[in-house]
PDB file of N, CA and C in Angstrom:
ATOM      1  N   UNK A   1      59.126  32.299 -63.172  1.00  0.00           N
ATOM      2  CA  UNK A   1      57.982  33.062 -62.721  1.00  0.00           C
ATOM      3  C   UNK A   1      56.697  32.233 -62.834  1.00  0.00           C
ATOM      4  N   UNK A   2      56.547  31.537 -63.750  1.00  0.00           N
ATOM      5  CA  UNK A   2      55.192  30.509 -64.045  1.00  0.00           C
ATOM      6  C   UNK A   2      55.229  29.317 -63.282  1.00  0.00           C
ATOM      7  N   UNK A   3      56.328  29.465 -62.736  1.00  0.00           N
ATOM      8  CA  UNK A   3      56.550  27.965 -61.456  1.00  0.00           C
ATOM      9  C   UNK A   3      56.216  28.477 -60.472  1.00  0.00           C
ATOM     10  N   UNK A   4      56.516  29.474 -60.118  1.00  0.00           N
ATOM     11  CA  UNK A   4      56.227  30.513 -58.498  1.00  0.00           C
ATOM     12  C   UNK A   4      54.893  30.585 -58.988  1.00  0.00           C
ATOM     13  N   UNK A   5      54.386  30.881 -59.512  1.00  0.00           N
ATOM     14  CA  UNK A   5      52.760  30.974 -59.915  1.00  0.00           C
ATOM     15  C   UNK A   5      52.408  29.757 -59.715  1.00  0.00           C
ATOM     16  N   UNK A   6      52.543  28.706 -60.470  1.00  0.00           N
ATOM     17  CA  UNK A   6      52.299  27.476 -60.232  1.00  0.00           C
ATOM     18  C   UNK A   6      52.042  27.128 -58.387  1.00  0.00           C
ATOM     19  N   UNK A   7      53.097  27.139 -58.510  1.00  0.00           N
ATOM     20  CA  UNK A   7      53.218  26.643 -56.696  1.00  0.00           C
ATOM     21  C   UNK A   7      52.573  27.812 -55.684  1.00  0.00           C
ATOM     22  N   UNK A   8      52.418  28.943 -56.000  1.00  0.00           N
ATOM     23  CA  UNK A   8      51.871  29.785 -55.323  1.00  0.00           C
ATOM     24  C   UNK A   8      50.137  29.361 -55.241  1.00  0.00           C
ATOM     25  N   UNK A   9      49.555  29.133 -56.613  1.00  0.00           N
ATOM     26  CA  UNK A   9      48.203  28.535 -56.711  1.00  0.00           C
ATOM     27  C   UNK A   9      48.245  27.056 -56.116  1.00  0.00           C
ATOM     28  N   UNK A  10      49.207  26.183 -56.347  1.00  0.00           N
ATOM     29  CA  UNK A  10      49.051  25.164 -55.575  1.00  0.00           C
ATOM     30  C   UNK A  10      49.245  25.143 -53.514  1.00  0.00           C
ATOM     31  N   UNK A  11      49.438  26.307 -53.406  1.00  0.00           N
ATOM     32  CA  UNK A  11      49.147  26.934 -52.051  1.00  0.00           C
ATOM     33  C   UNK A  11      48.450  26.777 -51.714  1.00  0.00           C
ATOM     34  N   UNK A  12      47.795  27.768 -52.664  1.00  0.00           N
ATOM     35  CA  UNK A  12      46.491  28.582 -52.605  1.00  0.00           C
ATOM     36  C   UNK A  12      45.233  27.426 -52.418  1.00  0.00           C
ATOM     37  N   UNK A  13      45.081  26.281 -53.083  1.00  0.00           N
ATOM     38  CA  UNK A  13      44.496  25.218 -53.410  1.00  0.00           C
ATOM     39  C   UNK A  13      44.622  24.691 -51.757  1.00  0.00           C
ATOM     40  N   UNK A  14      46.149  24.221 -51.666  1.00  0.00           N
ATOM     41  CA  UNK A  14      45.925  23.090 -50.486  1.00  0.00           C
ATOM     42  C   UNK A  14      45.120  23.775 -49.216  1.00  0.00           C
ATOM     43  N   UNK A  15      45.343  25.328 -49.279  1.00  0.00           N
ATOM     44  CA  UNK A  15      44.590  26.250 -48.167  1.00  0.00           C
ATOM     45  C   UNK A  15      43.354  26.084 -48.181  1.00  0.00           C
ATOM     46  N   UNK A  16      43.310  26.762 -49.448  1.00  0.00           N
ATOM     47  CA  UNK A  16      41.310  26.009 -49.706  1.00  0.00           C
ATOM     48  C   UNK A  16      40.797  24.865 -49.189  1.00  0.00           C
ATOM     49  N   UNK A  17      41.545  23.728 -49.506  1.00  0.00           N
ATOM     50  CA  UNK A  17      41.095  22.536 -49.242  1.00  0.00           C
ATOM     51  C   UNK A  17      41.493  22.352 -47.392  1.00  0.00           C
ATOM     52  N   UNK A  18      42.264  22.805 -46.902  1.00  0.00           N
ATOM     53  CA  UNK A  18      42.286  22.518 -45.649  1.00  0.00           C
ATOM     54  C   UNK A  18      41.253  23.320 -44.865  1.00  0.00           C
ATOM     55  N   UNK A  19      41.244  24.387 -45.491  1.00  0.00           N
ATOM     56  CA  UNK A  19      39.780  25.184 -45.003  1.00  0.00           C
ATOM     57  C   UNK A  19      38.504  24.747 -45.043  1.00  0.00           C
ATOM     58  N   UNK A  20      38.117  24.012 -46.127  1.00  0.00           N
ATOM     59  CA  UNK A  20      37.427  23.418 -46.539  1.00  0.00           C
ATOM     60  C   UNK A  20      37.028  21.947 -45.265  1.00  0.00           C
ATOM     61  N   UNK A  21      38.224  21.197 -45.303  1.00  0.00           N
ATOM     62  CA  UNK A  21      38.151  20.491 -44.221  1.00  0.00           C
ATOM     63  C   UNK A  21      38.429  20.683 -43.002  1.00  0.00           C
ATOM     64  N   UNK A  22      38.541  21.465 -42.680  1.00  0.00           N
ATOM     65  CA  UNK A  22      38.319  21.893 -41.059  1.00  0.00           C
ATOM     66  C   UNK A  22      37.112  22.621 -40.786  1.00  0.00           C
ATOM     67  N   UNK A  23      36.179  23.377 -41.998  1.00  0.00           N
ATOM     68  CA  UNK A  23      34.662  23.501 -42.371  1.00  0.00           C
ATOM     69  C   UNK A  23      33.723  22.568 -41.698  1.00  0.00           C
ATOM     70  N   UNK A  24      34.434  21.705 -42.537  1.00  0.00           N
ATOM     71  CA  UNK A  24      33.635  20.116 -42.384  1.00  0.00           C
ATOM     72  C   UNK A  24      33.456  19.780 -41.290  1.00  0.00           C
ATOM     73  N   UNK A  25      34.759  19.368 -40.573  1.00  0.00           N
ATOM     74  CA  UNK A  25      34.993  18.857 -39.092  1.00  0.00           C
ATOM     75  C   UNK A  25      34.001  19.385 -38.301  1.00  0.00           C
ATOM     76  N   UNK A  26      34.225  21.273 -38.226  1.00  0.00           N
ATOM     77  CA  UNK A  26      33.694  21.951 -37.537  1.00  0.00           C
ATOM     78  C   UNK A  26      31.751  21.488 -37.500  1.00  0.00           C
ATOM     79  N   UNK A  27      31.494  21.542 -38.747  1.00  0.00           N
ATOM     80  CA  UNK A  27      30.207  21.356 -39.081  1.00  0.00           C
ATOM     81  C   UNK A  27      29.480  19.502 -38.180  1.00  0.00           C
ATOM     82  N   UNK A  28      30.685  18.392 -38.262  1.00  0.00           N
ATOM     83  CA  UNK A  28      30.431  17.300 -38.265  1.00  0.00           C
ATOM     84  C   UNK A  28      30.087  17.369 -36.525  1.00  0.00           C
ATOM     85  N   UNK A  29      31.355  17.990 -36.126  1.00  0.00           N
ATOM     86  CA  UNK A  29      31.486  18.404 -34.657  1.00  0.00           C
ATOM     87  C   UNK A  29      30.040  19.168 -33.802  1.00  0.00           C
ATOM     88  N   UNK A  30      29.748  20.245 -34.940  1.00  0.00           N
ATOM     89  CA  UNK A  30      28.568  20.828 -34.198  1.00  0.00           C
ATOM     90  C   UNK A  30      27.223  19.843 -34.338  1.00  0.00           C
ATOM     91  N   UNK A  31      27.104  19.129 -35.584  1.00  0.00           N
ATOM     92  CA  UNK A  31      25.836  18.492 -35.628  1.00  0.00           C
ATOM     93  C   UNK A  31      25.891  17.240 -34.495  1.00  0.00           C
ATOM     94  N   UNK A  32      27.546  16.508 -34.132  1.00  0.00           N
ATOM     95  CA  UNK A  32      27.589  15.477 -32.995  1.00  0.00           C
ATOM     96  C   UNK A  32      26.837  16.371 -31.390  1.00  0.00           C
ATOM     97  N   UNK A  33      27.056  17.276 -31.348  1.00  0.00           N
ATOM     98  CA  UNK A  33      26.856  17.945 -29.765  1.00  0.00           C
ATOM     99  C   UNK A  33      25.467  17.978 -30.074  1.00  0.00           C
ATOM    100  N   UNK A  34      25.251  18.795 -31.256  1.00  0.00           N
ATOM    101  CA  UNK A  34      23.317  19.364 -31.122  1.00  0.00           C
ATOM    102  C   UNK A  34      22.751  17.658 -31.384  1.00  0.00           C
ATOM    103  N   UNK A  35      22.600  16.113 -31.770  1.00  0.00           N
ATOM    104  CA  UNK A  35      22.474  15.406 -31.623  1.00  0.00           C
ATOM    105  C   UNK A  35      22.663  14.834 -30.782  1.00  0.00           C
ATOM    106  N   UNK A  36      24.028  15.487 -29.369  1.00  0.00           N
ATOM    107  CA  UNK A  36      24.095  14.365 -28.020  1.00  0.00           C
ATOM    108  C   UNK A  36      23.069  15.260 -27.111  1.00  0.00           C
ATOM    109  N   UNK A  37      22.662  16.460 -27.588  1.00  0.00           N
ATOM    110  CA  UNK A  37      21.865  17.443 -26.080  1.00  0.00           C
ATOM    111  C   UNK A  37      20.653  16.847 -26.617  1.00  0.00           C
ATOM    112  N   UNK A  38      20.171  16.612 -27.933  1.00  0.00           N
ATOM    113  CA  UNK A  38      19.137  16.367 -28.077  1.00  0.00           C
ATOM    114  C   UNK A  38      18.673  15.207 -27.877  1.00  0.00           C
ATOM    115  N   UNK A  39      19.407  14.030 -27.274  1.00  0.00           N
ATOM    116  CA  UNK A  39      19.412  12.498 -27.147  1.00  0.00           C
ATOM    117  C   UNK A  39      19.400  12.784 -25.671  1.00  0.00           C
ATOM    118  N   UNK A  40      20.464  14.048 -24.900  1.00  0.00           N
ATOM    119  CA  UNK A  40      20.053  14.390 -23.455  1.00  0.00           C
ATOM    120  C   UNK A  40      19.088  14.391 -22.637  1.00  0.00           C
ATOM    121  N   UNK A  41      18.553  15.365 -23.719  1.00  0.00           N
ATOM    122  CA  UNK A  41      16.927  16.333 -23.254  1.00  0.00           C
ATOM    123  C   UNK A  41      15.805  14.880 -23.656  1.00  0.00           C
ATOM    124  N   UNK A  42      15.939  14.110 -24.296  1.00  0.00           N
ATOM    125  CA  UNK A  42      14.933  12.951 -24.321  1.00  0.00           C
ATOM    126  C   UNK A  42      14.879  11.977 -23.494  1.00  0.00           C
ATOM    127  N   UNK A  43      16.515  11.963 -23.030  1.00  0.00           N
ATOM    128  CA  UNK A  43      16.536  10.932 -22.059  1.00  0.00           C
ATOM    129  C   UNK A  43      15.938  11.680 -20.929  1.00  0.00           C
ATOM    130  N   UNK A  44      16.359  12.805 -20.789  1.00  0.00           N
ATOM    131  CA  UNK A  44      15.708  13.471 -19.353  1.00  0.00           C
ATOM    132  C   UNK A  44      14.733  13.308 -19.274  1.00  0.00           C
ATOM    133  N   UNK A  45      13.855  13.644 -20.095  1.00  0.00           N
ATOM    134  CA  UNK A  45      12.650  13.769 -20.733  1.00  0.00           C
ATOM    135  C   UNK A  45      11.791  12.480 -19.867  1.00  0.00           C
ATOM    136  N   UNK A  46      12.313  11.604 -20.288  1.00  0.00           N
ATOM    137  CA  UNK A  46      12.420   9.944 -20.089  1.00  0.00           C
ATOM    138  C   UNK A  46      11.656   9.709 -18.837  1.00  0.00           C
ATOM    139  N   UNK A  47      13.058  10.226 -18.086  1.00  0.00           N
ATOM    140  CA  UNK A  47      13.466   9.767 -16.744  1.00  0.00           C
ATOM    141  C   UNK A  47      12.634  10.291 -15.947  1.00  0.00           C
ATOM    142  N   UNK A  48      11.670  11.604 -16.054  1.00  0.00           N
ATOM    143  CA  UNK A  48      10.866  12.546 -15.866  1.00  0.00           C
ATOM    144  C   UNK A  48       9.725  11.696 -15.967  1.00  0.00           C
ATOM    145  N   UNK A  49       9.899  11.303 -16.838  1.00  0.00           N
ATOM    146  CA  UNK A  49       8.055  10.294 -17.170  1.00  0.00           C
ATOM    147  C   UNK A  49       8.150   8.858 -16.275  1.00  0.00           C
ATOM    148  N   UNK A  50       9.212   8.821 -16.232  1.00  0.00           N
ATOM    149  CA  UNK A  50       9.463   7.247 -15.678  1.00  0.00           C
ATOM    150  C   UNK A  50       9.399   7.433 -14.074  1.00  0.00           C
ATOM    151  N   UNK A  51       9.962   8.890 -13.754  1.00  0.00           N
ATOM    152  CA  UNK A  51       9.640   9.165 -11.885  1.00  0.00           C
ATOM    153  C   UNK A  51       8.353   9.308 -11.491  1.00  0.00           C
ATOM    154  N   UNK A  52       7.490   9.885 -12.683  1.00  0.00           N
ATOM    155  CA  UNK A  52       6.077  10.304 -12.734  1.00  0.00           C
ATOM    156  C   UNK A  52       5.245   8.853 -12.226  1.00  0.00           C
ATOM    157  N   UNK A  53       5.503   8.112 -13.268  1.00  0.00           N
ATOM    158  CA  UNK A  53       4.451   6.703 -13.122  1.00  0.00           C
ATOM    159  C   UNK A  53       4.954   6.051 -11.651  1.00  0.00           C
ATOM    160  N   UNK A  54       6.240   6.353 -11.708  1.00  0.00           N
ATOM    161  CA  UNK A  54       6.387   5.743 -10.192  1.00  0.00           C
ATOM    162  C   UNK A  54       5.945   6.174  -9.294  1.00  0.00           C
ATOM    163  N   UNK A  55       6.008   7.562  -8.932  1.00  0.00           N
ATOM    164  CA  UNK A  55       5.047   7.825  -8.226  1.00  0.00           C
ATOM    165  C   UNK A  55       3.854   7.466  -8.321  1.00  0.00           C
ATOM    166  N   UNK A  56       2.831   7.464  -9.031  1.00  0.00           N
ATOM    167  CA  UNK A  56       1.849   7.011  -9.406  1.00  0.00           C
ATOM    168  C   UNK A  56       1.495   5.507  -8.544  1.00  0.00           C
ATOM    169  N   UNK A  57       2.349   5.067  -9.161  1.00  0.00           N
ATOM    170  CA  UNK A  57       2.167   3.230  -8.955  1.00  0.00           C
ATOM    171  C   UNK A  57       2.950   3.448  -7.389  1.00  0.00           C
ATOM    172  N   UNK A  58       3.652   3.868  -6.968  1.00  0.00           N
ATOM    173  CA  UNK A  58       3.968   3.979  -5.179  1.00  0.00           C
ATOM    174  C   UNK A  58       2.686   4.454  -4.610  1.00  0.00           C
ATOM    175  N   UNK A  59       1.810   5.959  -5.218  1.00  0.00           N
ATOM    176  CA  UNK A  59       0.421   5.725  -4.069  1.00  0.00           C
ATOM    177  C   UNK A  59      -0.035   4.885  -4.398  1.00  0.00           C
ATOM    178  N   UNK A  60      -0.413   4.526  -5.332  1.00  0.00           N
ATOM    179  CA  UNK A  60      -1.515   3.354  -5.614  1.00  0.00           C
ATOM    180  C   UNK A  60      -1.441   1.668  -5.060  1.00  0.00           C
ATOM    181  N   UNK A  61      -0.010   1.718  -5.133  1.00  0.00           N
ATOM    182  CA  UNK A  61       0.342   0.369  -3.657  1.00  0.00           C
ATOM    183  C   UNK A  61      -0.030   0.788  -2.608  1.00  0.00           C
ATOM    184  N   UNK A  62       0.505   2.003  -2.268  1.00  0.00           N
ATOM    185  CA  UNK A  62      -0.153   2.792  -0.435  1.00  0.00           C
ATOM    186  C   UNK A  62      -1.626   2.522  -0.233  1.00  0.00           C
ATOM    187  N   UNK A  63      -2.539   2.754  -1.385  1.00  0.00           N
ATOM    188  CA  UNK A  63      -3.694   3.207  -1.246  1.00  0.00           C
ATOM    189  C   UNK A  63      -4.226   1.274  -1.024  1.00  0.00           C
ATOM    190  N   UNK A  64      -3.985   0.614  -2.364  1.00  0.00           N
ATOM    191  CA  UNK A  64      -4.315  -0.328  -2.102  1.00  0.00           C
ATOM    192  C   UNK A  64      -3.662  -1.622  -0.897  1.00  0.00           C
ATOM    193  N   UNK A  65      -3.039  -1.065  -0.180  1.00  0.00           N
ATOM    194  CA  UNK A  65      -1.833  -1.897   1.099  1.00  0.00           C
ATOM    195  C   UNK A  65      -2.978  -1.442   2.262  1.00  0.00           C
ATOM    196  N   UNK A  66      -3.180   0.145   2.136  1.00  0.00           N
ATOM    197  CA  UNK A  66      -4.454   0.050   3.147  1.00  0.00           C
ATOM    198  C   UNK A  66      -5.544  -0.484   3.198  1.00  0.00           C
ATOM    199  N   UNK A  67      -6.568  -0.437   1.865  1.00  0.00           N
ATOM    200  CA  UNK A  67      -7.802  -0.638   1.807  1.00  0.00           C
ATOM    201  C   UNK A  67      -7.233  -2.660   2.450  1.00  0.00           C
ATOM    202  N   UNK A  68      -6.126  -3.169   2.167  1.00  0.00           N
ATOM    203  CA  UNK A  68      -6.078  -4.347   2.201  1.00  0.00           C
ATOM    204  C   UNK A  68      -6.013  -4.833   3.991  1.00  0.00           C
ATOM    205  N   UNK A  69      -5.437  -3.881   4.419  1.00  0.00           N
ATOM    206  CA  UNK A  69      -5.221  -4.083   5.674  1.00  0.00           C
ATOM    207  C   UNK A  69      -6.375  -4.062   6.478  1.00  0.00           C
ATOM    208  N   UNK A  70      -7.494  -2.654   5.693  1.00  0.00           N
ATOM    209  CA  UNK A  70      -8.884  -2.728   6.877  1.00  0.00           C
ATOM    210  C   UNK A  70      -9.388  -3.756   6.443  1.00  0.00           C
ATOM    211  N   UNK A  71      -9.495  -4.305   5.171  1.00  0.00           N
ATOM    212  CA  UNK A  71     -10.093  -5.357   4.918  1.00  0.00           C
ATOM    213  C   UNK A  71      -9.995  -6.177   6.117  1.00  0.00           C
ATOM    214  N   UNK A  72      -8.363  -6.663   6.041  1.00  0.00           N
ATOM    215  CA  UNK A  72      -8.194  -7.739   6.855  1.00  0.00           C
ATOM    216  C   UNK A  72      -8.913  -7.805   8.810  1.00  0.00           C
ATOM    217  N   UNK A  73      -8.757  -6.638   8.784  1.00  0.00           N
ATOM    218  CA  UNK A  73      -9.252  -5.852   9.942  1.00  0.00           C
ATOM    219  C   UNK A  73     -10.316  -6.311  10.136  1.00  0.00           C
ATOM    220  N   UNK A  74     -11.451  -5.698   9.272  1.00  0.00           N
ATOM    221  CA  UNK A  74     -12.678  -6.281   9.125  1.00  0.00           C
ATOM    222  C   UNK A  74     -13.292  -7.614   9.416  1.00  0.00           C
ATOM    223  N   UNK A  75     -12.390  -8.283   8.935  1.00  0.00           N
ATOM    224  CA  UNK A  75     -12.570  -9.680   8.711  1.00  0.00           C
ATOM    225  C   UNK A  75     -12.198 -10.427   9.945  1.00  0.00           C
ATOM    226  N   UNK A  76     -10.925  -9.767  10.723  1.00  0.00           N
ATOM    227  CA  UNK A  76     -10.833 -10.244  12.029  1.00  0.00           C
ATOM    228  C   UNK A  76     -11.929 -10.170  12.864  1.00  0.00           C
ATOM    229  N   UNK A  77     -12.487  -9.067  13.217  1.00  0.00           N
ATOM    230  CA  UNK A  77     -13.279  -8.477  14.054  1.00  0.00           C
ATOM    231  C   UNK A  77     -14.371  -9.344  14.153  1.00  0.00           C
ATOM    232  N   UNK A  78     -15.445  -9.620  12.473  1.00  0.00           N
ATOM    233  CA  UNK A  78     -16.313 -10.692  11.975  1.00  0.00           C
ATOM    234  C   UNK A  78     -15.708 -11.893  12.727  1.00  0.00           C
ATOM    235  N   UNK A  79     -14.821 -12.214  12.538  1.00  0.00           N
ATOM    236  CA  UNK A  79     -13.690 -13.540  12.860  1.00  0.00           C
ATOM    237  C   UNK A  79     -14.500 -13.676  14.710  1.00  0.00           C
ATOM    238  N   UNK A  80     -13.588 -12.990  15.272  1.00  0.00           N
ATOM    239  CA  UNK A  80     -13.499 -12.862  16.353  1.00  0.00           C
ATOM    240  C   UNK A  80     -15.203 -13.094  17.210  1.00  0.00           C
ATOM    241  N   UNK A  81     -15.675 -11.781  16.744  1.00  0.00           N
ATOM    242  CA  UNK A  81     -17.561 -11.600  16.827  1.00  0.00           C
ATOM    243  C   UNK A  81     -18.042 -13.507  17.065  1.00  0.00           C
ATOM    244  N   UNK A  82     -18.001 -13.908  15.564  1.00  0.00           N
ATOM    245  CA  UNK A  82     -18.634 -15.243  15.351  1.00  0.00           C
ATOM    246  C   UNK A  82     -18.015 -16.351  16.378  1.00  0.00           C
ATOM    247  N   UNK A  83     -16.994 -15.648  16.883  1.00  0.00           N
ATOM    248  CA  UNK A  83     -16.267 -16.975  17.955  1.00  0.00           C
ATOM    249  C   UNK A  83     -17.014 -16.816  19.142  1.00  0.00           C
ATOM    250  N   UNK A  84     -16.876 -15.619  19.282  1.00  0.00           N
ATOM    251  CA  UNK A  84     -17.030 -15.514  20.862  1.00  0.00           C
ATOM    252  C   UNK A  84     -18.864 -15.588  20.956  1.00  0.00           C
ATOM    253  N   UNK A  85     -19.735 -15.818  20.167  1.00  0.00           N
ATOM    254  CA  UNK A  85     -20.564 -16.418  19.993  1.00  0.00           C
ATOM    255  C   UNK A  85     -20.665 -17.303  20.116  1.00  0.00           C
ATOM    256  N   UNK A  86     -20.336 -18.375  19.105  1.00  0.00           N
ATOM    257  CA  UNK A  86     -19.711 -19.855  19.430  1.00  0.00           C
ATOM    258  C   UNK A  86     -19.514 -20.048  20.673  1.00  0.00           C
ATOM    259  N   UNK A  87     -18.663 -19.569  21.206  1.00  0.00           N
ATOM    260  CA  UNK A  87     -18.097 -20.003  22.370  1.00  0.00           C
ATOM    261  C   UNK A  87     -19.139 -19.837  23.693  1.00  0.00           C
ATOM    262  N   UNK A  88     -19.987 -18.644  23.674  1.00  0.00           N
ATOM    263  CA  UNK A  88     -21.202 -18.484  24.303  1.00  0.00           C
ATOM    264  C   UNK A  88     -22.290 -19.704  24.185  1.00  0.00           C
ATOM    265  N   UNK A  89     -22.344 -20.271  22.974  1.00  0.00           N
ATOM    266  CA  UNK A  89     -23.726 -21.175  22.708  1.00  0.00           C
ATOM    267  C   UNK A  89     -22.646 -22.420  23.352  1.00  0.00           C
ATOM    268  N   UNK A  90     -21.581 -22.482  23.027  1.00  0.00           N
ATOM    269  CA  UNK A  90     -21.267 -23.808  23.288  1.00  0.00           C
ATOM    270  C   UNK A  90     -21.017 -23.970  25.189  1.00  0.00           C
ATOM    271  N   UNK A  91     -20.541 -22.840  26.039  1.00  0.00           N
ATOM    272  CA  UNK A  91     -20.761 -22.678  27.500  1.00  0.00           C
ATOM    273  C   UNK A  91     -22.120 -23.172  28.218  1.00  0.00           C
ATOM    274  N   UNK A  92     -23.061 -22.334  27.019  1.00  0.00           N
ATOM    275  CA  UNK A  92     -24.189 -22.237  27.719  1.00  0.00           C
ATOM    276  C   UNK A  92     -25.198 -24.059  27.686  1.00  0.00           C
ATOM    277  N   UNK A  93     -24.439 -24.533  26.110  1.00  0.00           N
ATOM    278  CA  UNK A  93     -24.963 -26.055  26.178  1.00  0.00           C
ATOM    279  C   UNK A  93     -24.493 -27.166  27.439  1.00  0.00           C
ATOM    280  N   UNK A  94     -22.595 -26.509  27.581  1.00  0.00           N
ATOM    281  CA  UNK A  94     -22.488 -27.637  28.677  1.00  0.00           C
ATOM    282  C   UNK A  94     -22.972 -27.498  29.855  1.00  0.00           C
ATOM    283  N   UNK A  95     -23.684 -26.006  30.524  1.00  0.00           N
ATOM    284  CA  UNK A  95     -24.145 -25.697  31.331  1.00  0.00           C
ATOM    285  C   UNK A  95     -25.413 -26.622  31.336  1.00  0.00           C
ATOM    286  N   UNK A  96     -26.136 -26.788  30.770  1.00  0.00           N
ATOM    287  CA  UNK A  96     -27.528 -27.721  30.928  1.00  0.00           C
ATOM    288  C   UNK A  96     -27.319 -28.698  31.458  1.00  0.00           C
TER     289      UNK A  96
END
């Protein structure tokens, strides 16, 4: 009877202890997921900030690709203007 007792508490024990560790697991398991959503949500987070500036820096090439182009524009026109000047004074010299 004190052996059946015996071994009945040593049951009782290994139950505990497997309960105990499958506790654990469970616990190790939930803190891995709430640590991968929360490594998720930062990366998203991230990626959110990182589409942001790009946009950003895409108008701001647009904006500055134009101002560069009237520039150049500008500068033709001046270009052009000062020639066909030139080209007037220099007609009108071989004309003499």
């Amino acid at each position: 009877s004190a052996s059946r007792m015996t071994m009945f508490n040593a049951g009782e024990e290994t139950q505990t202890k497997l309960n105990k560790l499958s506790e654990d697991f469970n616990n190790f398991f939930g803190d891995l997921e709430e640590e991968t959503a929360v490594r998720k949500k930062a990366e998203e987070s991230r990626f959110v900030r990182v589409e942001r500036e790009l946009g950003r820096i895409e108008k701001a090439i647009a904006v500055e690709t134009r101002r560069r182009i009237e520039a150049v524009k500008a500068v033709q026109v001046t270009f052009e203007d000062k020639l066909q000047v030139i080209q007037e004074t220099f007609k009108a010299e071989i004309k003499k």
